[in-house]
N, C-alpha and C. Protein backbone atom coordinates (compact mmCIF):
# COMPACT_ATOMS: atom_id res chain seq x y z
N UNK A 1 -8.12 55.49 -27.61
CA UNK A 1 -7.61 54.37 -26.86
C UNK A 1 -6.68 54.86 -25.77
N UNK A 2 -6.83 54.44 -24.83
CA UNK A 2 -5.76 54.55 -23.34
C UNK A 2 -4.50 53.59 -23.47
N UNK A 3 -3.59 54.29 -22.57
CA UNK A 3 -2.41 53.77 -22.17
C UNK A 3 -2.85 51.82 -22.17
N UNK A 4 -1.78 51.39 -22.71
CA UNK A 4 -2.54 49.78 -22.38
C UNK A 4 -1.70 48.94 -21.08
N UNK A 5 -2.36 48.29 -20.53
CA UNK A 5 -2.23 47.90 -18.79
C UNK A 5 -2.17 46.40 -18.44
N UNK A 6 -0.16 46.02 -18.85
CA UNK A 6 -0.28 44.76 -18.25
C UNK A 6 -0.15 43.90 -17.36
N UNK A 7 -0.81 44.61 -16.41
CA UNK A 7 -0.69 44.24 -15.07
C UNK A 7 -1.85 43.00 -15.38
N UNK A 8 -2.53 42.62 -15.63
CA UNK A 8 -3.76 41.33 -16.30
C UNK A 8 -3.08 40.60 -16.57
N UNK A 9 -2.04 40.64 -17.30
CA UNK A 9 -1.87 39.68 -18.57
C UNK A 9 -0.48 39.07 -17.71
N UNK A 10 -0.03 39.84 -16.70
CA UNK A 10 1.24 39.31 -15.74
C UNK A 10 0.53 38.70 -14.50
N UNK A 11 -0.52 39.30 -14.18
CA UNK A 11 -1.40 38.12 -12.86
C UNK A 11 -1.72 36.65 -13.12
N UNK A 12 -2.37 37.05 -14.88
CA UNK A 12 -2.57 35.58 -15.69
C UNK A 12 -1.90 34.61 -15.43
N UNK A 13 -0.23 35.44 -15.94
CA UNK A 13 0.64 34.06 -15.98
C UNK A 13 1.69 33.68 -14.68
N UNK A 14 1.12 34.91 -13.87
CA UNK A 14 1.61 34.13 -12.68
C UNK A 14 0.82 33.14 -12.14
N UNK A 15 -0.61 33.53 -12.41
CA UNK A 15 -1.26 32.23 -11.63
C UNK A 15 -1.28 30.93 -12.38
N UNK A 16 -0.74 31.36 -13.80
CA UNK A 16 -0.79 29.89 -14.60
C UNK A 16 0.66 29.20 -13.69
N UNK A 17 1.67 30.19 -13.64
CA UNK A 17 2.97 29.40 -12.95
C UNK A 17 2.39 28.70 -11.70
N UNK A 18 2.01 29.47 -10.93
CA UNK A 18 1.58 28.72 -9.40
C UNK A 18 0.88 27.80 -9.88
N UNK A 19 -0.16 27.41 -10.52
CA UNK A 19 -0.80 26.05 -10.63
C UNK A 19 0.05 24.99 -11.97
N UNK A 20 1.27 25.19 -12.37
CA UNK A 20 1.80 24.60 -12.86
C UNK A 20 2.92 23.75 -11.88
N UNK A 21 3.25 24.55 -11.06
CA UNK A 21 4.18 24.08 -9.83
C UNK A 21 3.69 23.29 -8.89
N UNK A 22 2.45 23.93 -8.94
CA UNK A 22 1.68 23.43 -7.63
C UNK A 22 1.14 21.37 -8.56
N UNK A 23 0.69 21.65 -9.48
CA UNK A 23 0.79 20.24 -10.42
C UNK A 23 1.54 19.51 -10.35
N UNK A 24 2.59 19.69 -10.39
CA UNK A 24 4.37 19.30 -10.70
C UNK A 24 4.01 18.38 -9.35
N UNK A 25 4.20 19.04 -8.00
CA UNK A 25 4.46 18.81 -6.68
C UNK A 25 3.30 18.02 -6.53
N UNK A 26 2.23 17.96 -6.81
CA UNK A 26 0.97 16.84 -6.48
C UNK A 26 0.52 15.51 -7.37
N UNK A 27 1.76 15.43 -8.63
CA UNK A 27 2.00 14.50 -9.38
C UNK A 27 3.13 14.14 -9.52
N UNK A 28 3.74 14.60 -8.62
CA UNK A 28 5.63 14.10 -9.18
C UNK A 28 5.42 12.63 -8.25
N UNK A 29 6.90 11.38 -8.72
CA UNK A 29 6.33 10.64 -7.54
C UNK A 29 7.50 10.55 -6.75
N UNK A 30 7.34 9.91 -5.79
CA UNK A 30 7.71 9.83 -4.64
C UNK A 30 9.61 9.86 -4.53
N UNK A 31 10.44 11.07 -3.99
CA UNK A 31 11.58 10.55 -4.34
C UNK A 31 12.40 9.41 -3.13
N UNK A 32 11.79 9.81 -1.99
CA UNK A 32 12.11 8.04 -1.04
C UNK A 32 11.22 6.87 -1.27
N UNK A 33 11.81 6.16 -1.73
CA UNK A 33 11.29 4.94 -1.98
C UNK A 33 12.15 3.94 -0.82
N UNK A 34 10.90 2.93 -0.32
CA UNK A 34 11.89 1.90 0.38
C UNK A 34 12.66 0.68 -0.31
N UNK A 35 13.95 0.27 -0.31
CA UNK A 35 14.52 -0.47 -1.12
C UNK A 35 14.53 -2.34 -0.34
N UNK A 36 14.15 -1.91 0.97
CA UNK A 36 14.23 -3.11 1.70
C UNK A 36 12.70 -3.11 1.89
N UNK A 37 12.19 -4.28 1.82
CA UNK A 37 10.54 -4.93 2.21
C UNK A 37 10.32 -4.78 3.84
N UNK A 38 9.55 -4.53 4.39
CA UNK A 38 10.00 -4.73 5.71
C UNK A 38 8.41 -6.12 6.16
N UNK A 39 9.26 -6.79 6.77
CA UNK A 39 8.79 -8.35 7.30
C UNK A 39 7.63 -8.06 8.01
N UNK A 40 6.36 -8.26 7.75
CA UNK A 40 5.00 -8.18 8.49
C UNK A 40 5.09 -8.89 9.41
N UNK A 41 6.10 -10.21 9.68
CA UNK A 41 5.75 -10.86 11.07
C UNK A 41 6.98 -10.14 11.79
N UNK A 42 7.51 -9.07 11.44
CA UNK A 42 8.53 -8.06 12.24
C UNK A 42 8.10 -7.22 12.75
N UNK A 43 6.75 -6.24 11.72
CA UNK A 43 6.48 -5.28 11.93
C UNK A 43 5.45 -4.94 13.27
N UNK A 44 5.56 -3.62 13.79
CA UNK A 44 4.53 -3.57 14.60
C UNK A 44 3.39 -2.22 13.57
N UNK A 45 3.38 -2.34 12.49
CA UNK A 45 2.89 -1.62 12.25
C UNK A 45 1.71 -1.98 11.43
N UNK A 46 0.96 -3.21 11.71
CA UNK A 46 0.13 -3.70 11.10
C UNK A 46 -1.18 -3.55 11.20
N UNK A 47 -1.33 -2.83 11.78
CA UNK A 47 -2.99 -1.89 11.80
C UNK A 47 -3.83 -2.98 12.64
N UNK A 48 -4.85 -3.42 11.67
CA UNK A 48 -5.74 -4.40 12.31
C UNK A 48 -5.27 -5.55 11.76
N UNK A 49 -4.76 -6.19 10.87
CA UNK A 49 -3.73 -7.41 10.30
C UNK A 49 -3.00 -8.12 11.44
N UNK A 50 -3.08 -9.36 11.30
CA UNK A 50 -2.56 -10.11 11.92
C UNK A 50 -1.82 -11.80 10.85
N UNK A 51 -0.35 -11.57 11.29
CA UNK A 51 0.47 -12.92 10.25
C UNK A 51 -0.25 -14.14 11.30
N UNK A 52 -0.33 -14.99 10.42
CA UNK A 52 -0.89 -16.29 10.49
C UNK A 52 0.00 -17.55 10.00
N UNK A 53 0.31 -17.38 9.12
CA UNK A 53 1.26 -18.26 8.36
C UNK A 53 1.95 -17.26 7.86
N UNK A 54 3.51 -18.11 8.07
CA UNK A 54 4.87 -17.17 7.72
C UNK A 54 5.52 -17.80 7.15
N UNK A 55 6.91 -17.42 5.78
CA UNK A 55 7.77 -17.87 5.58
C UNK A 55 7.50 -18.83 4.50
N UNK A 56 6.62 -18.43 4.12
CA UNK A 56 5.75 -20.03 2.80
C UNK A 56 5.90 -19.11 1.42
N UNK A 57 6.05 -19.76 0.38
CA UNK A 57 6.68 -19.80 -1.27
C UNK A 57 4.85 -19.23 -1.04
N UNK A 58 5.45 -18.65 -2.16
CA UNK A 58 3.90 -18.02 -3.31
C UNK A 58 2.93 -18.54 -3.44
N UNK A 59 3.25 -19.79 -3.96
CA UNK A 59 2.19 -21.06 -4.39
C UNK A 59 1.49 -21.37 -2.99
N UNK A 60 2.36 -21.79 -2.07
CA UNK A 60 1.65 -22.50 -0.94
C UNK A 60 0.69 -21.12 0.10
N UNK A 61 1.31 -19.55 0.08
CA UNK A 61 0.24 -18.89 0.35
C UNK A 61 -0.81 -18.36 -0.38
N UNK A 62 -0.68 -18.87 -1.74
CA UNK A 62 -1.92 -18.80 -2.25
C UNK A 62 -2.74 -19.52 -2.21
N UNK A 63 -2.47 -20.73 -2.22
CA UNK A 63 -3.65 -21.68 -1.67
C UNK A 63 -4.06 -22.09 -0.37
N UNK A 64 -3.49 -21.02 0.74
CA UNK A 64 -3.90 -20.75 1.80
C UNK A 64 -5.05 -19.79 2.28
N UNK A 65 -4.55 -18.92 1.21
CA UNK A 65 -5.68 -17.67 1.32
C UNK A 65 -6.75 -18.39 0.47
N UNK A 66 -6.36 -19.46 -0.59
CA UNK A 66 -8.08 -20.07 -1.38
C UNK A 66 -8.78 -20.36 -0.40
N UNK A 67 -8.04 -21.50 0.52
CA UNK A 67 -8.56 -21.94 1.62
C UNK A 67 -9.71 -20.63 2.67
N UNK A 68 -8.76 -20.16 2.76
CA UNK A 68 -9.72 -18.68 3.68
C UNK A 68 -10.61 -18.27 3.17
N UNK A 69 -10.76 -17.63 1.58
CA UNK A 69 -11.58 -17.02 1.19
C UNK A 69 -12.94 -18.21 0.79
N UNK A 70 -12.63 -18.99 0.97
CA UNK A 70 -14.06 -20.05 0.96
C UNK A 70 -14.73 -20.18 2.42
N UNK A 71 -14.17 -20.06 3.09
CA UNK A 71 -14.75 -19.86 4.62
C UNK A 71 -15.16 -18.49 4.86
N UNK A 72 -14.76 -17.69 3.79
CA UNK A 72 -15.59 -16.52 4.06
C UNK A 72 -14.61 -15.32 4.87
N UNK A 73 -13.21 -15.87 4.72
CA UNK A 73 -12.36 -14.85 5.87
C UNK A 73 -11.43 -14.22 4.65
N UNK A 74 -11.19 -12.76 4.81
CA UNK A 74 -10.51 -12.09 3.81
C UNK A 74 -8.82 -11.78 4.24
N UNK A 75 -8.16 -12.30 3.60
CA UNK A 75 -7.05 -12.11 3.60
C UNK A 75 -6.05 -11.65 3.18
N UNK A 76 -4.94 -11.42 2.96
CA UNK A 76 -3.81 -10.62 2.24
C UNK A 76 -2.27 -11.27 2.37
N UNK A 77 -1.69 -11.00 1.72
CA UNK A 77 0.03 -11.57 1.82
C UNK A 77 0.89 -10.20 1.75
N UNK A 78 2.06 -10.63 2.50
CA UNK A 78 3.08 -9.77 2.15
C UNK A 78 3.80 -10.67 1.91
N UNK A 79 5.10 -9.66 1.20
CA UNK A 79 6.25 -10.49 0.85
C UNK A 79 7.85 -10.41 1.44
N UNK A 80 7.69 -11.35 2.64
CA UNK A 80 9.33 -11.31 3.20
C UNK A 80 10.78 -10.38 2.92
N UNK A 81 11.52 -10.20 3.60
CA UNK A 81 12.88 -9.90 3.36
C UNK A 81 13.56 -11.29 2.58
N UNK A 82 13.44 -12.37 3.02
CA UNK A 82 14.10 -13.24 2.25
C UNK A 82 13.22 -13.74 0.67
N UNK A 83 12.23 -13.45 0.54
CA UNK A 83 11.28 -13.80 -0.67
C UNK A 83 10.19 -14.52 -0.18
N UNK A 84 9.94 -14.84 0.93
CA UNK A 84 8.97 -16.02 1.34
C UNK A 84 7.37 -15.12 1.46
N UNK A 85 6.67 -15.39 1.91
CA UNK A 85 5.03 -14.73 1.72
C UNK A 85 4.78 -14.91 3.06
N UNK A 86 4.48 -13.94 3.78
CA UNK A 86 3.24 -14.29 4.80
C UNK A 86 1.86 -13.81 4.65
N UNK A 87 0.82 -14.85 5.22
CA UNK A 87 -0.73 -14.65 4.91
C UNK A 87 -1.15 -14.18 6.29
N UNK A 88 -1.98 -13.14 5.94
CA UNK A 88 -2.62 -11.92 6.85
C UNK A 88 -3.87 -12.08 7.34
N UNK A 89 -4.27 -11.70 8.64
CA UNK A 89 -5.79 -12.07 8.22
C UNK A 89 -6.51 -10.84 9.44
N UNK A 90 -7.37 -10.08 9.28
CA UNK A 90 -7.60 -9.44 10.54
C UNK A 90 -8.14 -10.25 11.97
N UNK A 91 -7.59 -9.49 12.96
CA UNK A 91 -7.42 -10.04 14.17
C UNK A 91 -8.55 -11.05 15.00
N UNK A 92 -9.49 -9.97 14.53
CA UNK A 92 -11.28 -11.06 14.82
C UNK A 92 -11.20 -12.54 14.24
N UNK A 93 -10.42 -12.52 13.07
CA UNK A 93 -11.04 -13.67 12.20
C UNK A 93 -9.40 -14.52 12.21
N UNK A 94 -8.38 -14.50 13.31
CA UNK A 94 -7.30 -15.15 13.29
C UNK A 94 -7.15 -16.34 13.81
N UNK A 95 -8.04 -16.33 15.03
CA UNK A 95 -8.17 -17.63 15.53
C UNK A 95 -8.88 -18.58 14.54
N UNK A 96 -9.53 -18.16 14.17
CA UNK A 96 -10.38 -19.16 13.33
C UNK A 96 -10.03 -19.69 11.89
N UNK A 97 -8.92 -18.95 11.61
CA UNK A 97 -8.03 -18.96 10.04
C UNK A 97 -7.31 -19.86 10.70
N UNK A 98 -6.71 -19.53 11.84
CA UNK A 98 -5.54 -20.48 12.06
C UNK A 98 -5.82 -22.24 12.24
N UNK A 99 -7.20 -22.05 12.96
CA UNK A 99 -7.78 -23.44 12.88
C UNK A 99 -8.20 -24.40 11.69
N UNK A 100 -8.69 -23.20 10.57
CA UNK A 100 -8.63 -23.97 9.27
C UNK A 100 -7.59 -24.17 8.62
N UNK A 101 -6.40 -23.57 8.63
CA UNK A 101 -4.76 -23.83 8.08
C UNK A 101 -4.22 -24.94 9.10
N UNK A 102 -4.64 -25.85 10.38
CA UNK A 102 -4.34 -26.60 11.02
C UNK A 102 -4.17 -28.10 9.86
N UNK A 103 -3.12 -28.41 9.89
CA UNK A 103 -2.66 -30.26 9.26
C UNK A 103 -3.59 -30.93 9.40
């Protein structure tokens, strides 16, 4: 038998460390979190979304968006700085949401 050689058995567990770290860092979660909501009819950062109705309780934008999604238009809510809901709708299909949410 020869000298025995652990240079193997120290590559091993370094590469077990690097993919243990490297784990850690691609499952840890997030340590900034935002603590304030930020207002969709504030934001300019709304992609293709467009607010339609603003400032309405839970209940009443949910049965706004019932309303939409029977016409076939897909929608979304956010939820205010003060608690209120606004209903979303992409930009193609705003004019025409807004006409069916008309009194």
């Amino acid at each position: 038998m020869g000298p025995y050689d652990i240079s193997a058995e120290l590559t091993a567990l370094a590469a077990l460390g690097v993919i243990a770290l490297a784990m850690r860092w691609v499952f840890s979660s997030p340590r900034r979190r935002r603590t304030v909501p930020v207002d969709a009819a504030q934001s300019g950062e709304l992609g293709l979304l467009t607010v339609i109705a603003s400032g309405l309780a839970r209940a009443d934008a949910l049965q706004r968006r019932a309303v939409l999604g029977e016409a076939g238009i897909r929608s979304s809510m956010s939820r205010r700085r003060d608690g209120t809901m606004d209903v979303l709708v992409f930009g193609a299909d705003a004019e025409r949401a807004r006409a069916l949410l008309q009194p």
